[in-house]
N, C-alpha and C. Protein backbone atom coordinates (compact mmCIF):
# COMPACT_ATOMS: atom_id res chain seq x y z
N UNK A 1 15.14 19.85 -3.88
CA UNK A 1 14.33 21.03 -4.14
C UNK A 1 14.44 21.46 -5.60
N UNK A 2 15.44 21.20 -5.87
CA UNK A 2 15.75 21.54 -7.95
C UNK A 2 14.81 20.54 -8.26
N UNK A 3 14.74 19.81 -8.02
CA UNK A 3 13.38 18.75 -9.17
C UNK A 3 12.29 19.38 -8.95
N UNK A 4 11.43 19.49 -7.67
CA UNK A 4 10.34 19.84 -7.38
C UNK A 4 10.02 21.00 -7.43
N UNK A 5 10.93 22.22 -7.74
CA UNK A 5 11.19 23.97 -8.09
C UNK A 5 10.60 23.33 -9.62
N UNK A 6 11.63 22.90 -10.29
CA UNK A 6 11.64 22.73 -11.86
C UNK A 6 10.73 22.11 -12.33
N UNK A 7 9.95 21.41 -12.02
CA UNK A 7 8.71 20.27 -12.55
C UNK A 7 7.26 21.20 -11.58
N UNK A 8 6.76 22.49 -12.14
CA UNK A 8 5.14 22.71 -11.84
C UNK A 8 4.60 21.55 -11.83
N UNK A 9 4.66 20.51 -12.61
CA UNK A 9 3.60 19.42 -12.15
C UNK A 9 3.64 18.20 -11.12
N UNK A 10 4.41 18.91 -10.74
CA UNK A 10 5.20 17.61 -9.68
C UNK A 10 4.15 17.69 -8.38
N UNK A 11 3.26 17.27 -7.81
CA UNK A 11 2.57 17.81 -6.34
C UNK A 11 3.39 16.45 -5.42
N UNK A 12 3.31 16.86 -4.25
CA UNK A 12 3.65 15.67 -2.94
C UNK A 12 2.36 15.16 -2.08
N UNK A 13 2.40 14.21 -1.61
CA UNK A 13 1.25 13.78 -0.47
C UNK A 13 1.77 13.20 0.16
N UNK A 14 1.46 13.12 1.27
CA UNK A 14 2.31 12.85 2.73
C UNK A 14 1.14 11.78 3.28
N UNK A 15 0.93 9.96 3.31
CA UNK A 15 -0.13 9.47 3.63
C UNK A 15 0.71 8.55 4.84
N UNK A 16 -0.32 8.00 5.88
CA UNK A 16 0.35 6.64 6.54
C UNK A 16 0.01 5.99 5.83
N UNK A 17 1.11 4.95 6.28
CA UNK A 17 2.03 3.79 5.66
C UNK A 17 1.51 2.33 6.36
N UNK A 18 1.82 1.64 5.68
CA UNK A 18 1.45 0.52 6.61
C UNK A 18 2.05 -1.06 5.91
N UNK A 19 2.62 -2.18 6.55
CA UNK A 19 3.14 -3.16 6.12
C UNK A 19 2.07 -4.28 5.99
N UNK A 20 2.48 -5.39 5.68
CA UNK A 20 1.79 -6.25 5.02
C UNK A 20 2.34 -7.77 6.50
N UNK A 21 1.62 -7.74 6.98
CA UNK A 21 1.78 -9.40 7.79
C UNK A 21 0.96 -10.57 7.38
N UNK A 22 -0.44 -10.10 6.61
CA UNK A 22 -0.56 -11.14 6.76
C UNK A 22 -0.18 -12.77 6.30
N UNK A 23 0.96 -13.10 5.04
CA UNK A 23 1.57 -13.94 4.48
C UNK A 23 2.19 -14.94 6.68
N UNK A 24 2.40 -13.80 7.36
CA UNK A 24 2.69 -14.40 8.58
C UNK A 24 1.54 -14.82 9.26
N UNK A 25 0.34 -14.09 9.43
CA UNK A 25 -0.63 -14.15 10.50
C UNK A 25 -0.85 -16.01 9.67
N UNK A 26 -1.29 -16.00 8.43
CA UNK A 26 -1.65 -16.77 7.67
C UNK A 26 -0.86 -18.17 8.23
N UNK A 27 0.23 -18.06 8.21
CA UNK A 27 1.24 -19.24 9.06
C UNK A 27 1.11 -19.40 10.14
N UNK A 28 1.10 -18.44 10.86
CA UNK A 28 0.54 -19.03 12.37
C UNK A 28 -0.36 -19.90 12.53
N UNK A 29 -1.83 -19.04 11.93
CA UNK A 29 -3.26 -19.75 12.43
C UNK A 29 -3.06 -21.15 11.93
N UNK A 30 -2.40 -21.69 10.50
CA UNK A 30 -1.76 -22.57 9.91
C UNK A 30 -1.09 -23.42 11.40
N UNK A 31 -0.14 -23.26 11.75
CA UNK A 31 0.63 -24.01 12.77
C UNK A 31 -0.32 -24.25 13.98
N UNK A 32 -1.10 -22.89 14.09
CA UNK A 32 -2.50 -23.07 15.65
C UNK A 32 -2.77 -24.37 15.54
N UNK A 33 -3.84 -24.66 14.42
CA UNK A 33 -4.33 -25.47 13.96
C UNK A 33 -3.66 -26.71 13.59
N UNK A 34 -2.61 -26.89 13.67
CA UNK A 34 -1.97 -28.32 13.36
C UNK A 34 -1.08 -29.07 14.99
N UNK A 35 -1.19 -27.91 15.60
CA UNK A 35 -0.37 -27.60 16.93
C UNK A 35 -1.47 -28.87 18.14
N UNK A 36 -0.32 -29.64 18.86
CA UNK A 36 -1.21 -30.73 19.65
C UNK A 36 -0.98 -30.09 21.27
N UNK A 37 0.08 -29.83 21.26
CA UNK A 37 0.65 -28.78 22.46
C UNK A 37 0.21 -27.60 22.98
N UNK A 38 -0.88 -27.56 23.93
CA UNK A 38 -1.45 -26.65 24.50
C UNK A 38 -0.52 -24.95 24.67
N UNK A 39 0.66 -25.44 24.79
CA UNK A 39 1.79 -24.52 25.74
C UNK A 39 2.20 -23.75 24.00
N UNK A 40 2.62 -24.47 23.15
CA UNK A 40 2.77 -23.77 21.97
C UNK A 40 1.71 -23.18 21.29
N UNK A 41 0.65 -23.52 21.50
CA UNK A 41 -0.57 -23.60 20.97
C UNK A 41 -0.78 -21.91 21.28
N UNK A 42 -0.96 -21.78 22.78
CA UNK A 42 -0.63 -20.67 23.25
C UNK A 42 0.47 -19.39 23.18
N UNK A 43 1.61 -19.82 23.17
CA UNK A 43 2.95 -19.07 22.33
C UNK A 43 2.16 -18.71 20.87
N UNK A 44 1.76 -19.78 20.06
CA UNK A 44 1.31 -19.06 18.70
C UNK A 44 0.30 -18.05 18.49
N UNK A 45 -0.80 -18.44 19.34
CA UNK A 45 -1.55 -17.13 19.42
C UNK A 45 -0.82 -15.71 20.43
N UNK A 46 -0.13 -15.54 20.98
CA UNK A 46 0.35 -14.78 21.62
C UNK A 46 1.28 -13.52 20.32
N UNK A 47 2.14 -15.02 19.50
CA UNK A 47 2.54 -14.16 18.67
C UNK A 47 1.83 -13.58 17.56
N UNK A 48 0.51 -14.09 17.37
CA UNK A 48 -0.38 -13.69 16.61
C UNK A 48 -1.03 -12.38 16.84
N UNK A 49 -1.33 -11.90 18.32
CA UNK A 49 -1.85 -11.29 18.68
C UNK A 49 -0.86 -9.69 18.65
N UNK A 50 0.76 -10.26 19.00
CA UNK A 50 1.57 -9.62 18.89
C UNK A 50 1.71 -8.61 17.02
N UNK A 51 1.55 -9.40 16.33
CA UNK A 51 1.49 -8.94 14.90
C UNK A 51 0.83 -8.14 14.52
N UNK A 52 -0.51 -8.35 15.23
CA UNK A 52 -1.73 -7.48 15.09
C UNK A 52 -1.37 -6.20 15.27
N UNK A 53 -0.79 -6.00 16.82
CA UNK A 53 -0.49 -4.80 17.45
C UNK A 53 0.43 -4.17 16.49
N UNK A 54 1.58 -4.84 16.31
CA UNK A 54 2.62 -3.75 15.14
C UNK A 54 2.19 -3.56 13.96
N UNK A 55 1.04 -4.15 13.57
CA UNK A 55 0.18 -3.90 12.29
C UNK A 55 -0.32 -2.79 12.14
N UNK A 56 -0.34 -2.06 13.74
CA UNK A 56 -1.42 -1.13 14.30
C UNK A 56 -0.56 0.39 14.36
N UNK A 57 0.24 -0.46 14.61
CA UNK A 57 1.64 0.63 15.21
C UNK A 57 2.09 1.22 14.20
N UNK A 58 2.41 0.63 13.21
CA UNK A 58 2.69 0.67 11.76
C UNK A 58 2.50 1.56 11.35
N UNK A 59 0.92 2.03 11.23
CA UNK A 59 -0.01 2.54 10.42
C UNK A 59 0.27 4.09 10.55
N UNK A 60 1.51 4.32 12.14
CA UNK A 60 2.00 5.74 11.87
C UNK A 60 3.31 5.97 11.11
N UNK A 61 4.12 5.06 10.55
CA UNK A 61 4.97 5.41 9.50
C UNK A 61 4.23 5.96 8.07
N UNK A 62 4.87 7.15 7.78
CA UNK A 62 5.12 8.07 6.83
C UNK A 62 4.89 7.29 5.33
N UNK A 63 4.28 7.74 4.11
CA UNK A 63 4.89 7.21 3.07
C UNK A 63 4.60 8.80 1.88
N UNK A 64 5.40 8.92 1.68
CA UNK A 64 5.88 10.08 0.07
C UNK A 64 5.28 9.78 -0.77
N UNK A 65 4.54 10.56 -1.58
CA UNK A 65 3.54 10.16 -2.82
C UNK A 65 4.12 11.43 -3.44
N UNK A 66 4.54 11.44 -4.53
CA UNK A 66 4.93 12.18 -5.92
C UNK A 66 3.82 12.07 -6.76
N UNK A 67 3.07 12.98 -7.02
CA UNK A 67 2.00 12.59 -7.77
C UNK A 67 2.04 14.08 -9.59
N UNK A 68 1.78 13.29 -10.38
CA UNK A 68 2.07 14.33 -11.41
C UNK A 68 0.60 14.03 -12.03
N UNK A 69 0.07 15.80 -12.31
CA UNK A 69 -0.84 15.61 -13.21
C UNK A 69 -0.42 16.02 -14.50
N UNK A 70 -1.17 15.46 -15.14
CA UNK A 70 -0.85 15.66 -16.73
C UNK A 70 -2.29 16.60 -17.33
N UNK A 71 -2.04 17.51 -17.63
CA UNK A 71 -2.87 18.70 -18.62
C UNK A 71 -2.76 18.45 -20.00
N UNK A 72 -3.36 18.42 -20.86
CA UNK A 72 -3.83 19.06 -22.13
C UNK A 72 -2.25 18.50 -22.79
N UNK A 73 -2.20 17.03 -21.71
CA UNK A 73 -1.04 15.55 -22.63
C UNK A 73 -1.82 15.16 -23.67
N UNK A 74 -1.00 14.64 -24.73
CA UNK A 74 -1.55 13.77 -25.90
C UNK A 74 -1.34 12.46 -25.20
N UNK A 75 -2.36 11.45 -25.77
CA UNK A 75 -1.95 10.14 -24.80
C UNK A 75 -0.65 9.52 -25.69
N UNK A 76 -0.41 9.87 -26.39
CA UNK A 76 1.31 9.18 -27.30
C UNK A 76 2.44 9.93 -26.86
N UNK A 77 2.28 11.23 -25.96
CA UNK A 77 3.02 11.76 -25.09
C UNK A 77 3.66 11.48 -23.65
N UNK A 78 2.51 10.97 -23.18
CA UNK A 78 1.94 10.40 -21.54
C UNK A 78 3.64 9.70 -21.17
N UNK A 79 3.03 8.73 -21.68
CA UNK A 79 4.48 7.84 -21.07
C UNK A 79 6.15 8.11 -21.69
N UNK A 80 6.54 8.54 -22.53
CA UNK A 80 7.94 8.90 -22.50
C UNK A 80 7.81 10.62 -21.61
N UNK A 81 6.73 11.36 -21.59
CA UNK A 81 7.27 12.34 -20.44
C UNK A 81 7.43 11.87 -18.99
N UNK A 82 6.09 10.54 -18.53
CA UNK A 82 6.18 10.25 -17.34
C UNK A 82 8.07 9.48 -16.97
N UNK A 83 8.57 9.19 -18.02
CA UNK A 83 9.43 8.11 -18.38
C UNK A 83 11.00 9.31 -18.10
N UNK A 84 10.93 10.78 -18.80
CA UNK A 84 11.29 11.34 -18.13
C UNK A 84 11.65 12.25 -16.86
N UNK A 85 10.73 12.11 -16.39
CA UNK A 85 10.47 12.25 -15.28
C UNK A 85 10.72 11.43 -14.01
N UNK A 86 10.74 10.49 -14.32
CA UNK A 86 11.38 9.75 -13.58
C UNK A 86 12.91 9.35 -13.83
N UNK A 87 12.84 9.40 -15.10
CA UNK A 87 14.68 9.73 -15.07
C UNK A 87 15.58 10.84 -14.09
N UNK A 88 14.49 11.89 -14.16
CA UNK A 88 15.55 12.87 -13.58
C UNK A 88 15.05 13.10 -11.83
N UNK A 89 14.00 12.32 -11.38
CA UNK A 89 13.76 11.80 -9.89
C UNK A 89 15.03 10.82 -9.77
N UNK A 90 15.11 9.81 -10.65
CA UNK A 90 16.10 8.92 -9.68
C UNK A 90 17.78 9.78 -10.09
N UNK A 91 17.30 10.58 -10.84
CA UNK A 91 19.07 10.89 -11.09
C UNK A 91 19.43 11.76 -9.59
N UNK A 92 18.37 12.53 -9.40
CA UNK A 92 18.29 13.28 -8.08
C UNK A 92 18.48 12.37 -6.66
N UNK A 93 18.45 10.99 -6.86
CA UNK A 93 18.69 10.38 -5.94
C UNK A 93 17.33 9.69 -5.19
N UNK A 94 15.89 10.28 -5.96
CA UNK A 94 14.84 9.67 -5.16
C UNK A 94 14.51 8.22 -5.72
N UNK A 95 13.72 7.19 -4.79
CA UNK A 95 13.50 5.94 -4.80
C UNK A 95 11.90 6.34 -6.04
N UNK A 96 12.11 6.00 -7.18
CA UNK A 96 10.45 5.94 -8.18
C UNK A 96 10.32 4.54 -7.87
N UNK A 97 8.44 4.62 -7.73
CA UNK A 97 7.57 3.30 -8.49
C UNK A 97 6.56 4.39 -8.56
N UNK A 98 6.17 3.41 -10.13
CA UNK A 98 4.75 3.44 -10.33
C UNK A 98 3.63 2.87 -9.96
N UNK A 99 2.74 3.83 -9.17
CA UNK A 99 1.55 3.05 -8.74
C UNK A 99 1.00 2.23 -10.13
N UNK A 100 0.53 0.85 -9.08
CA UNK A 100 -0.24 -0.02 -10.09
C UNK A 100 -1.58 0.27 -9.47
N UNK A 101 -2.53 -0.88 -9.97
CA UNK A 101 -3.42 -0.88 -9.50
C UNK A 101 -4.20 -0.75 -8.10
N UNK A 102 -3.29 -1.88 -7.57
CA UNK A 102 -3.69 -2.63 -6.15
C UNK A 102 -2.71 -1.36 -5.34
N UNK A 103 -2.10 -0.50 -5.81
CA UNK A 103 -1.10 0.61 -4.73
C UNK A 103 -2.05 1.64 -5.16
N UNK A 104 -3.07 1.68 -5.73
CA UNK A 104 -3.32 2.88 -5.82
C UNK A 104 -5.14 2.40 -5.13
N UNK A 105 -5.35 1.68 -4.94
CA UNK A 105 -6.77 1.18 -4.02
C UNK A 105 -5.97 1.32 -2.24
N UNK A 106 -5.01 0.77 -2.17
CA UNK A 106 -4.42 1.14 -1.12
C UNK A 106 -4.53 2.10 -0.51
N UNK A 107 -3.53 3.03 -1.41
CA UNK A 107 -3.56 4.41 -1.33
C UNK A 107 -4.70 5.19 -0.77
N UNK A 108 -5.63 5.15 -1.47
CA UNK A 108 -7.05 5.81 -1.62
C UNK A 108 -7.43 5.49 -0.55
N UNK A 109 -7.46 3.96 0.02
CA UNK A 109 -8.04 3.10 1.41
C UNK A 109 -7.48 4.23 2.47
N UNK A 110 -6.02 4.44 2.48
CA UNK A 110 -5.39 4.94 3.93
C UNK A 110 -5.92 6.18 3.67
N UNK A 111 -5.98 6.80 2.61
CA UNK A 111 -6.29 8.47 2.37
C UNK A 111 -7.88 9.00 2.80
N UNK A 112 -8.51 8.06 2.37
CA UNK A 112 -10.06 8.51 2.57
C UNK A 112 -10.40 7.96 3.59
N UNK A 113 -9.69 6.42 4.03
CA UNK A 113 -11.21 5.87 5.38
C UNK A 113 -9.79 5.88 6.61
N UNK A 114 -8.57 6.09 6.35
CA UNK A 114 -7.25 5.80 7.31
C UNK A 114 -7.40 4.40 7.14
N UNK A 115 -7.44 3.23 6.38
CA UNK A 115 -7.44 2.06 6.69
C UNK A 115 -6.54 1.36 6.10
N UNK A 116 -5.42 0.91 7.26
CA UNK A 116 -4.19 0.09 7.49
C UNK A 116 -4.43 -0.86 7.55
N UNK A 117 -4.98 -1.45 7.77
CA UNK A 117 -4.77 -2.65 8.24
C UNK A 117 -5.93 -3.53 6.82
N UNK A 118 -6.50 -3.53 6.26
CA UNK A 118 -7.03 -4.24 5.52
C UNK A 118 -5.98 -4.26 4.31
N UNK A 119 -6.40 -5.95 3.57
CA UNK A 119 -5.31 -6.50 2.74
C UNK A 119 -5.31 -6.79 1.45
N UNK A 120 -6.87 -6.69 0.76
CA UNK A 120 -7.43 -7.18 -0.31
C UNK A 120 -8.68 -5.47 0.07
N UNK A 121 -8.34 -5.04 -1.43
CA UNK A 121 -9.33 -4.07 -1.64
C UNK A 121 -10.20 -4.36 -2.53
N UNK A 122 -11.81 -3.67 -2.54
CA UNK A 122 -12.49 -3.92 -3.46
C UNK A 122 -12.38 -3.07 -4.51
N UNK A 123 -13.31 -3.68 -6.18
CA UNK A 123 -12.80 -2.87 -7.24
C UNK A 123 -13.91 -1.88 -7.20
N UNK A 124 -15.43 -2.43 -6.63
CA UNK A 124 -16.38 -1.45 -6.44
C UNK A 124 -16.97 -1.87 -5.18
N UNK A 125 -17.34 -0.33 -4.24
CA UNK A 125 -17.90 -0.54 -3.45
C UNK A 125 -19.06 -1.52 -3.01
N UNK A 126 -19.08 -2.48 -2.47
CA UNK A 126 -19.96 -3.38 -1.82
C UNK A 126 -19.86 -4.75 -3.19
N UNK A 127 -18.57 -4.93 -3.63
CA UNK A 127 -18.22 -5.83 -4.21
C UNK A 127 -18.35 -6.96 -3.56
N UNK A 128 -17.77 -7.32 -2.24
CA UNK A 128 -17.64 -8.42 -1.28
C UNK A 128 -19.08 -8.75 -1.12
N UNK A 129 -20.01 -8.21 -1.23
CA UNK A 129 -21.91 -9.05 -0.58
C UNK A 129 -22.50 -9.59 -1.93
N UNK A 130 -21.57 -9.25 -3.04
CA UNK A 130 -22.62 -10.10 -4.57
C UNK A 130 -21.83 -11.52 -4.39
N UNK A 131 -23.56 -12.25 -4.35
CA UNK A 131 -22.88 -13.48 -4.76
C UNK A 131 -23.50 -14.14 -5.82
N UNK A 132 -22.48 -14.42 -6.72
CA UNK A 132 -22.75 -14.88 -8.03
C UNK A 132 -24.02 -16.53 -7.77
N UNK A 133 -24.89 -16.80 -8.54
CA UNK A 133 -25.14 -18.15 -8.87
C UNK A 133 -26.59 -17.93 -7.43
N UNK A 134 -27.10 -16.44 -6.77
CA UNK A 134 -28.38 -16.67 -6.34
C UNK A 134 -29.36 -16.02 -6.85
């Protein structure tokens, strides 16, 4: 509560969370497909199907967003204040990262549409239907 009393610019957001399987789903369908054995064949989609579900389940764990705006910053300011600021978060004992890119399309994904479960975001809407070379 002393960090977040002491830092006005400090706001919180409270979003679901959600993990990443597919590097696994990806191995399965991989093994489906190479699989001659009906009986495993079956076990693999089972556990496939299984992944899905905790993919799903997932999507109600919690994740903490620290979010700081910056006012009437010089941009040669920006980063050694953000820089302290996070000094005195982890001295307090909290876990910092900085959103990158791809955490902050994420982000936005679970915040605006709730969507967990997708793995690759676009950079502009209806990016995925241009196709180059028609």
């Amino acid at each position: 509560m002393t960090v977040l009393k002491g830092m006005a610019e400090i706001e919180m957001c409270c979003l679901n969370s959600r993990e990443s399987f597919e590097d696994n789903k990806r191995l399965l369908k991989s093994c489906m497909e190479q699989e001659d054995n009906p009986a495993v064949r079956k076990l693999l989609e089972a556990d496939l199907t299984f992944l899905d579900r905790i993919q799903v389940q997932m999507a109600t764990a919690r994740e903490f967003l620290i979010i700081i705006r910056l006012r009437d910053e010089k941009e040669s300011e920006v980063f050694p204040y953000l820089n302290r600021i996070e000094k005195t978060l982890r001295e307090q004992g909290f876990s910092v990262k900085r959103a990158g890119k791809e955490d902050i399309k994420r982000l936005l994904a679970v915040y605006f549409e709730q969507n967990v479960t997708t793995e690759r975001f676009e950079d502009f809407d209806g990016e995925r239907w241009i196709v180059f070379g028609d």
